[in-house]
Protein backbone atom coordinates (compact mmCIF):
# COMPACT_ATOMS: atom_id res chain seq x y z
CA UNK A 1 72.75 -26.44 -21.89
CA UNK A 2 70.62 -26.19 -25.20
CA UNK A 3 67.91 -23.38 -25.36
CA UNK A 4 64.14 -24.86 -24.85
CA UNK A 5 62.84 -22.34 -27.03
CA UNK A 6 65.70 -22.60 -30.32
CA UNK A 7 65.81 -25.39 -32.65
CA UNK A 8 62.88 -27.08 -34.60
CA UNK A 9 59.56 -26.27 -32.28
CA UNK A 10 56.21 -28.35 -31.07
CA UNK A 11 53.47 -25.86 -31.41
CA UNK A 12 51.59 -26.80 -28.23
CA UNK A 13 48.07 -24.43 -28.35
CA UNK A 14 46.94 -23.08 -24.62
CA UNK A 15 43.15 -22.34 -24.38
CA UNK A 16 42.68 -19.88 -21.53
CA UNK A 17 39.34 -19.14 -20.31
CA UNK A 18 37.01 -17.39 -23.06
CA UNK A 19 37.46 -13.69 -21.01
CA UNK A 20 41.12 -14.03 -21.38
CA UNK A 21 43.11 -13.92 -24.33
CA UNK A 22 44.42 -17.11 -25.96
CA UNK A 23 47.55 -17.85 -25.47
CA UNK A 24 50.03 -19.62 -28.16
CA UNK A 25 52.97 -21.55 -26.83
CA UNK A 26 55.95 -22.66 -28.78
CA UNK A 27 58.45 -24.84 -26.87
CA UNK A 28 61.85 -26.35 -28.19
CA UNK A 29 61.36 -30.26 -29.19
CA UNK A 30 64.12 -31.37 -27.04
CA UNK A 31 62.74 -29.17 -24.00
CA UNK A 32 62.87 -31.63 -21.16
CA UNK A 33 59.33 -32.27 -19.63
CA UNK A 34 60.47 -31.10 -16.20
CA UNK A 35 60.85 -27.72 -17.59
CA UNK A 36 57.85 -27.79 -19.56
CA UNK A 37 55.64 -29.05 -16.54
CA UNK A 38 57.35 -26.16 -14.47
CA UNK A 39 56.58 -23.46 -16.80
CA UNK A 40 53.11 -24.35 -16.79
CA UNK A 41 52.85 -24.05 -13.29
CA UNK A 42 54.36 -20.84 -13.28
CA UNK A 43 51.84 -19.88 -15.79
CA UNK A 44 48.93 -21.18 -13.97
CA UNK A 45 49.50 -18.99 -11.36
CA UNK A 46 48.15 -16.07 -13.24
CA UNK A 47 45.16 -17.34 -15.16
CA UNK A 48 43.36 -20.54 -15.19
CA UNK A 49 44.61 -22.88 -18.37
CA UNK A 50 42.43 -25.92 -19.56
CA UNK A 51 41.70 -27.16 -23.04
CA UNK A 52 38.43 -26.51 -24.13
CA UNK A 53 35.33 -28.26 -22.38
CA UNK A 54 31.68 -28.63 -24.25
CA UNK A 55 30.15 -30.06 -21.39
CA UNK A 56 31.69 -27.02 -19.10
CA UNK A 57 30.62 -24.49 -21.37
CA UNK A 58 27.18 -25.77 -21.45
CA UNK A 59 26.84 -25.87 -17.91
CA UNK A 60 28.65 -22.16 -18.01
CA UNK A 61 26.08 -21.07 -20.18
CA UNK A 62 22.64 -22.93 -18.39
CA UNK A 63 23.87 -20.65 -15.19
CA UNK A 64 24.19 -17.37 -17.05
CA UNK A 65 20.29 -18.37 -18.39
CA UNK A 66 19.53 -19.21 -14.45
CA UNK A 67 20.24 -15.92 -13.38
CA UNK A 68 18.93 -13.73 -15.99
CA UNK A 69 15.49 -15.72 -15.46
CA UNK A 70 15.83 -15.16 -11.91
CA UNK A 71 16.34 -11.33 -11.94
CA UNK A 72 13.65 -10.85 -14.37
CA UNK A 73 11.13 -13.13 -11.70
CA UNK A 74 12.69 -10.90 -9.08
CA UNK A 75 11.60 -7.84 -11.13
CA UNK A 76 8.21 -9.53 -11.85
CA UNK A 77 7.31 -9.76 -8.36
CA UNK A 78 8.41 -5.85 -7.29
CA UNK A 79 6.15 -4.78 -10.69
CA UNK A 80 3.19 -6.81 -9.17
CA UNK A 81 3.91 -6.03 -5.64
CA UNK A 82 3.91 -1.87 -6.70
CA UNK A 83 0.59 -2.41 -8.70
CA UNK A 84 -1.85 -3.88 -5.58
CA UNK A 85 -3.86 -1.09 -4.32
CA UNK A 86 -6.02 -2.10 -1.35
CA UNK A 87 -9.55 -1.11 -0.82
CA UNK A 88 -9.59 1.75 1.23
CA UNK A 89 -11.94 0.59 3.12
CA UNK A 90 -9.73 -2.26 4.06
CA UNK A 91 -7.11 0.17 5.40
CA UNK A 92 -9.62 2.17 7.51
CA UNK A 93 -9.87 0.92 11.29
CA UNK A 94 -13.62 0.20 12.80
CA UNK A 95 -15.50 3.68 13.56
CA UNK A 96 -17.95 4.04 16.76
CA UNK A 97 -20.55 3.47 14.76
CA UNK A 98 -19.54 0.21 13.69
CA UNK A 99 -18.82 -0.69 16.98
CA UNK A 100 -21.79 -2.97 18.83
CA UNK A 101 -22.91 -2.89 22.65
CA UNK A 102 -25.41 -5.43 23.40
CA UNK A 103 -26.46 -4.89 27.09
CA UNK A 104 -28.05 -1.53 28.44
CA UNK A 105 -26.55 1.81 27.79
CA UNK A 106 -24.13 3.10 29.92
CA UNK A 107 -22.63 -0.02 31.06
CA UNK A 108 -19.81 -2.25 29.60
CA UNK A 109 -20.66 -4.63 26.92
CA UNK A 110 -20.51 -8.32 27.87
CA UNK A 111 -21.04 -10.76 25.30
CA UNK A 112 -23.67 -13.19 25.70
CA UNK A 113 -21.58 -16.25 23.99
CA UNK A 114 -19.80 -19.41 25.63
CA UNK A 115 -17.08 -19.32 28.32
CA UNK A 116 -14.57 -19.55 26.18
CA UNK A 117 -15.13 -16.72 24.03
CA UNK A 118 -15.60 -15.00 27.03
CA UNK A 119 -12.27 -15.69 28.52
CA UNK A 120 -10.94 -14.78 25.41
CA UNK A 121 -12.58 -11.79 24.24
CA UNK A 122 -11.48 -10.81 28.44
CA UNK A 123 -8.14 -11.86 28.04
CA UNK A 124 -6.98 -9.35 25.04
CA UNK A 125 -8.33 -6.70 26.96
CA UNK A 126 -6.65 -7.16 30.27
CA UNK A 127 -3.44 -8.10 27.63
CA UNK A 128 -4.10 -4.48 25.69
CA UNK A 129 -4.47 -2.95 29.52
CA UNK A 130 -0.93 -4.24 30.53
CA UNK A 131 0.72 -3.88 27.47
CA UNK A 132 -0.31 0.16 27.75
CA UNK A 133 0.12 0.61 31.55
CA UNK A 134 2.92 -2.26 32.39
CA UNK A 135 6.00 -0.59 29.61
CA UNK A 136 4.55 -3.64 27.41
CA UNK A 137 4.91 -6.16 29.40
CA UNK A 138 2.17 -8.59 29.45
CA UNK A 139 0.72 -11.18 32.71
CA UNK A 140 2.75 -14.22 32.38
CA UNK A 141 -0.01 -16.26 34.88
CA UNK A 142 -2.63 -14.97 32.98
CA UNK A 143 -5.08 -17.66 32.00
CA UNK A 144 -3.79 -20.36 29.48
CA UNK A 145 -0.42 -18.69 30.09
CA UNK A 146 0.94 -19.79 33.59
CA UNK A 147 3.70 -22.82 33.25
CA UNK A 148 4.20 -21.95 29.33
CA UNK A 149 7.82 -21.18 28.39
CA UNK A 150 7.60 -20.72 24.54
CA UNK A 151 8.52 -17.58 22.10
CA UNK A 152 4.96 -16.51 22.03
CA UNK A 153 3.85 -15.50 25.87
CA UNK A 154 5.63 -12.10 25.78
CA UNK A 155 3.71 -10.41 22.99
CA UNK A 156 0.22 -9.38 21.79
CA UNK A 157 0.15 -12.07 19.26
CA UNK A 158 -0.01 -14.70 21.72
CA UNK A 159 -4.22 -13.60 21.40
CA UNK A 160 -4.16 -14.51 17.92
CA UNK A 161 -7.52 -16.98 16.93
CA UNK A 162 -9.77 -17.91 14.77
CA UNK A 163 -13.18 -17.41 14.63
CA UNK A 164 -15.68 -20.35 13.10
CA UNK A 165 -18.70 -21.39 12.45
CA UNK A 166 -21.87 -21.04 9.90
CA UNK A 167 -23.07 -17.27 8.84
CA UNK A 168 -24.84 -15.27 10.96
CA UNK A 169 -23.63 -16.59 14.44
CA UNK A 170 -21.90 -13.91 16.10
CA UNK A 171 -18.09 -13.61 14.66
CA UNK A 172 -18.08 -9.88 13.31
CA UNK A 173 -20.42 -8.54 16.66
CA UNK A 174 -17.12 -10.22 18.47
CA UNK A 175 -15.18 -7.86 16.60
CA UNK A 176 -17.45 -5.19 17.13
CA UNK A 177 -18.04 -5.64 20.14
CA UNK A 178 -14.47 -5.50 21.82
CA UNK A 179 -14.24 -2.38 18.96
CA UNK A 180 -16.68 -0.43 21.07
CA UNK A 181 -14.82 -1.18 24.53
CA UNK A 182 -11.46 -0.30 23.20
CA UNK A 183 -13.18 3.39 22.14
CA UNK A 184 -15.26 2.83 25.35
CA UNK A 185 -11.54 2.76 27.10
CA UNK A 186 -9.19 4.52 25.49
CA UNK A 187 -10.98 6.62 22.59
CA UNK A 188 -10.18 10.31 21.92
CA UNK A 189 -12.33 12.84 21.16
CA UNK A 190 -12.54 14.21 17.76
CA UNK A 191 -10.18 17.28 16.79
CA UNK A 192 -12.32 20.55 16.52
CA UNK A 193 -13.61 21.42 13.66
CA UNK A 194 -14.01 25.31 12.63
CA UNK A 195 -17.86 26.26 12.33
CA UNK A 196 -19.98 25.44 9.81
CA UNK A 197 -21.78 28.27 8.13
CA UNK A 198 -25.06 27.94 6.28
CA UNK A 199 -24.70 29.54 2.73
CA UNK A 200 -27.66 28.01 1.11
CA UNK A 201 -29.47 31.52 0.31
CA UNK A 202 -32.68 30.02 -0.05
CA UNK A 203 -32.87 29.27 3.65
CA UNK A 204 -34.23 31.29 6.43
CA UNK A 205 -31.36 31.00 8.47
CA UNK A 206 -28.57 31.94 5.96
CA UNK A 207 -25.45 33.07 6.96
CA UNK A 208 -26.02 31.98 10.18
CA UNK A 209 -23.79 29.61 12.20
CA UNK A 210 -25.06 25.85 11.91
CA UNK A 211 -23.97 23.45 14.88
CA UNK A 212 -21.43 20.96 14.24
CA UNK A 213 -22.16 17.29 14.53
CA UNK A 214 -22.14 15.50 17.34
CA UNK A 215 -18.72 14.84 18.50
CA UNK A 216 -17.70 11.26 18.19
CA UNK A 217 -14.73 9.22 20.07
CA UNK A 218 -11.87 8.20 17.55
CA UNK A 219 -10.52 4.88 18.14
CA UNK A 220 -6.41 4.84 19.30
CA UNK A 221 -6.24 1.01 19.70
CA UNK A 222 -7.31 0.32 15.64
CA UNK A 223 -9.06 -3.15 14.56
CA UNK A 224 -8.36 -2.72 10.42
CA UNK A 225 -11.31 -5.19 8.97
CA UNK A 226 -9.78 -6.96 5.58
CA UNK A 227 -11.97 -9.10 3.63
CA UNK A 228 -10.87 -12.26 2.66
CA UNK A 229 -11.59 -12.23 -0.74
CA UNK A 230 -9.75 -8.96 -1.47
CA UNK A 231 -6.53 -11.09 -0.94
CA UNK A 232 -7.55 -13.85 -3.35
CA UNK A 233 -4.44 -14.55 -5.53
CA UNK A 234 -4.51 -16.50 -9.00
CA UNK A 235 -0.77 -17.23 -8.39
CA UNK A 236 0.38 -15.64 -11.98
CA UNK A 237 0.34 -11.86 -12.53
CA UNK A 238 0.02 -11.06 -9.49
CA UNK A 239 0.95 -11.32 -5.31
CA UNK A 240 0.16 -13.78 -3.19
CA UNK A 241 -2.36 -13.22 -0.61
CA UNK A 242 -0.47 -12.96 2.36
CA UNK A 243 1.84 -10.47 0.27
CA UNK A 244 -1.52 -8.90 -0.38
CA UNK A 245 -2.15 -8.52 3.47
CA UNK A 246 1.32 -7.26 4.26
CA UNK A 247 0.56 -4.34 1.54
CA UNK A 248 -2.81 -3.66 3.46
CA UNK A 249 -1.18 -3.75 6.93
CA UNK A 250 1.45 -1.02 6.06
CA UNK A 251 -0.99 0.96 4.42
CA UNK A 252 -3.39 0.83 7.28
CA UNK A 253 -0.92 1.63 9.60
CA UNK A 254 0.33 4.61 7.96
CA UNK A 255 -3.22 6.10 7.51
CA UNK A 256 -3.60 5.50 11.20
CA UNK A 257 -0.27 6.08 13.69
CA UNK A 258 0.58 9.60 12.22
CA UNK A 259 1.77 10.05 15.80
CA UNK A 260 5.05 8.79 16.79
CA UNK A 261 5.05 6.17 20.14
CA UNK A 262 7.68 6.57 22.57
CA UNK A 263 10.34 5.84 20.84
CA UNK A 264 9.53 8.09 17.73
CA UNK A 265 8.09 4.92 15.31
CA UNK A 266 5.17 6.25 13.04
CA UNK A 267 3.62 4.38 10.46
CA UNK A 268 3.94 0.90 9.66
CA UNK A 269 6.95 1.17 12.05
CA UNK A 270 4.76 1.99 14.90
CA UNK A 271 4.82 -0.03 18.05
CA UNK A 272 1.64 0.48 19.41
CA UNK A 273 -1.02 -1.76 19.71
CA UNK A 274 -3.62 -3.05 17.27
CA UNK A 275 -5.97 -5.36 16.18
CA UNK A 276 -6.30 -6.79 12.28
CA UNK A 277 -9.56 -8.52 11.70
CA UNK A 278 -9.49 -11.00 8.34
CA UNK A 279 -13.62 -11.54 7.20
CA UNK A 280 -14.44 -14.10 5.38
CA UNK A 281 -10.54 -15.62 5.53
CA UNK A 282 -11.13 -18.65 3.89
CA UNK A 283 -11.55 -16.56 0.40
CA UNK A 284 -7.90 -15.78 0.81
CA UNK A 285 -6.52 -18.30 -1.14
CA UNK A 286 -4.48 -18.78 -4.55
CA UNK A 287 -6.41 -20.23 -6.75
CA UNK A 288 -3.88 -22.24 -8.45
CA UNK A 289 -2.36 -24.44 -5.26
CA UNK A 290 -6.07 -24.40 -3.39
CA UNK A 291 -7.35 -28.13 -2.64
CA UNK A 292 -10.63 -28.14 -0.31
CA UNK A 293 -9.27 -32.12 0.06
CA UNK A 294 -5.96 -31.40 1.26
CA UNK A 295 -7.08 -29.02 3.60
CA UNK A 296 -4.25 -26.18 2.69
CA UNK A 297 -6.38 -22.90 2.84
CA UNK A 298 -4.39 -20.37 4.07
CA UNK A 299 -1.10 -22.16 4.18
CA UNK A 300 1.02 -19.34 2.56
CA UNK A 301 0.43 -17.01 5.66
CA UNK A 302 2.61 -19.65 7.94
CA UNK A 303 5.65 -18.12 7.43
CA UNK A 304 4.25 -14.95 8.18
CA UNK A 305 3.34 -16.11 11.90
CA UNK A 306 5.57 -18.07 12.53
CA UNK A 307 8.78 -15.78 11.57
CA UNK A 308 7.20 -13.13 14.31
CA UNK A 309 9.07 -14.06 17.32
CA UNK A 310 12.24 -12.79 15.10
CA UNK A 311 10.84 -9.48 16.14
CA UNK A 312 11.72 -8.06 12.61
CA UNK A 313 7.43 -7.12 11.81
CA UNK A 314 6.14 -6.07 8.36
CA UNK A 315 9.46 -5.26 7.13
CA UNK A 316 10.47 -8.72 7.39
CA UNK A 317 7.07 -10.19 6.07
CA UNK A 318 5.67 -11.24 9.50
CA UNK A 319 3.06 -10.61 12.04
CA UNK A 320 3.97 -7.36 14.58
CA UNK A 321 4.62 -8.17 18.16
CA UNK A 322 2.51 -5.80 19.36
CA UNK A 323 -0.66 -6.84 17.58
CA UNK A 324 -3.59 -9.44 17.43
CA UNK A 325 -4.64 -11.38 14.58
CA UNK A 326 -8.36 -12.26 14.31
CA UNK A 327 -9.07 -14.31 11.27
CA UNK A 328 -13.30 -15.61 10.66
CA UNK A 329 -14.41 -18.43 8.33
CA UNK A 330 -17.31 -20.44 7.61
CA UNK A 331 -15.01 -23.51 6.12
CA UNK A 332 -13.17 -24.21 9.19
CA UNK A 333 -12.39 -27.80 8.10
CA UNK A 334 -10.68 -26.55 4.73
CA UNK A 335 -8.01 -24.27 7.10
CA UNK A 336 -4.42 -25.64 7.15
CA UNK A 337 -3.81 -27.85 10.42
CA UNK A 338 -0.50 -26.00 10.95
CA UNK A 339 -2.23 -22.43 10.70
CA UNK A 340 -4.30 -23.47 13.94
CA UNK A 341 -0.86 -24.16 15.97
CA UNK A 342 0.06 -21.26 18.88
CA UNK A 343 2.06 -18.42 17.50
CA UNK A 344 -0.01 -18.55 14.29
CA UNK A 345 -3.52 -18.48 14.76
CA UNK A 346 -3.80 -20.81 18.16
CA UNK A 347 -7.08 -20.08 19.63
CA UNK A 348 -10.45 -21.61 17.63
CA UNK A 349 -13.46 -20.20 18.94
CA UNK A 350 -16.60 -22.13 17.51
CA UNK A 351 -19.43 -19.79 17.01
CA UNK A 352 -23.11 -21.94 16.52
């Protein structure tokens, strides 16, 4: 049998891949073709052989671009998600001063508005009440609630709403208002403060002990007020808004539950109850993909409702089981139709 690789040779040149070294061939001109085709199959076992491709190297190379530009847009966003600082006073939750009674001191407030608002500023309540004294579990026949077999009824969130109508007509004294039961309820007293001594030497009573200020109730059952336009986005540089109100939330909640619930969450990881109120919500908006005529204000917090009943919270960019949602505009019209669904923001209240 004559030797395939003696004799006068056909140079036959093997591109491998461009990480692996090229490989130069030399086979005997009377090699059969059987033995040729089953040496390269031998060889293709160990690296990939083709001859060279423009159209695959292109396509090679517009993927490599792909990714780089998508791990610099990834690095973008962390840059302009770490330079958002909220307003502090959007972090801070309603004080007792801030909170509104409008009947006769000493007794419960009661709104004087419609039915519905009513029933509805009633029904977080008695939901707060059960979710504190019931081990979180809510009425399931409460009002609005009995025959409904959906994600939603379980949680808080099922009393998220808006709140609409022109200025001056009674949305923020809503918030206020339940503000100053929920202290009313379950507010604690202030922690003592050490006594205040008067060191103005000028004045009579100098050195002497001053009394403190009145003690106030603290709220334990927060309402955080956000305004609207603080999460205005341009779409570029910088977050979008409801990335914007996710940053606010955590902070919030980290200035607030310092204590841990019952099973040891503090912080934004806190299960306890709360209430965020969104002023003026219709200024949330990017600037760049707002259309009053298409009616899309406030479409890029969706995903943020409507990925709650996942249970996963702010860590996974969505609304908190455990809390409430109030959002109040003046432009109801120019809201998103599929922000006013239930599990997003499902109640409209119309204020005139």
């Amino acid at each position: 049998m004559s030797d395939p690789f003696s004799g006068s040779f056909l140079h036959l040149q093997l591109f491998i891949c461009s990480r692996r070294p090229l490989i130069i061939a030399s086979f005997s001109a009377n090699a059969s073709l059987m033995i040729l085709i089953d040496w390269l199959a031998k060889l293709s076992k160990y690296c990939s052989i083709f001859l060279p491709n423009k159209d695959e190297y292109k396509e090679a190379e517009r993927e490599n671009r792909q990714s780089e530009l998508e791990k610099k847009q990834i690095e973008q966003i962390e840059r302009q998600l770490a330079g958002f600082q909220p307003k502090p006073k959007d972090t801070e939750p309603l004080s007792i001063d801030e909170a509104k009674n409008t009947i006769e001191e000493g007794e419960e407030a009661v709104l004087i508005y419609t039915e519905e608002q009513k029933k509805h500023f009633i029904r977080i309540l008695e939901d707060i009440d059960d979710f504190l004294n019931n081990e979180g579990k809510l009425n399931l026949n409460a009002e609005g609630e009995s025959g409904r077999n959906d994600q939603y009824k379980n949680f808080l969130l099922r009393n998220n709403c808006i709140l609409y109508g022109a200025p001056g007509t009674g949305k923020t004294e809503f918030v206020k208002e339940l503000n100053h039961v929920l202290i009313n309820r379950y507010g604690r007293n202030s922690p003592e403060r050490p006594p205040v001594v008067n060191l103005d030497p000028s004045d009579p009573n100098h050195g002497l002990t001053q009394d403190d200020e009145e003690k106030k109730p603290e709220p334990t059952i927060p309402i955080f007020v956000i305004s609207g336009a603080s999460l205005m986005s341009t779409g570029k540089d910088e977050p979008k808004t409801f990335e914007k109100f996710i940053i606010t939330l955590k902070k919030a909640k980290n200035n607030f539950f310092k204590n841990p619930d019952e099973e040891g969450n503090i912080g934004e990881d806190s299960k306890l109850p709360y209430i965020v109120f969104v002023d003026e919500a219709d200024q949330a908006k990017n600037s760049l993909t707002y259309n009053p005529q298409a009616k899309n204000n406030l479409e890029e917090f969706k995903n943020f409702f409507s990925q709650a009943e996942d249970g996963g919270g702010l860590k996974k960019e969505a609304q908190d089981l455990n809390s409430i949602c109030i959002f109040a505009t003046n432009n109801y019209e120019t809201i998103d139709p599929a922000m006013k669904r239930r599990g997003r923001l499902g109640t409209s209240l119309n204020f005139t």
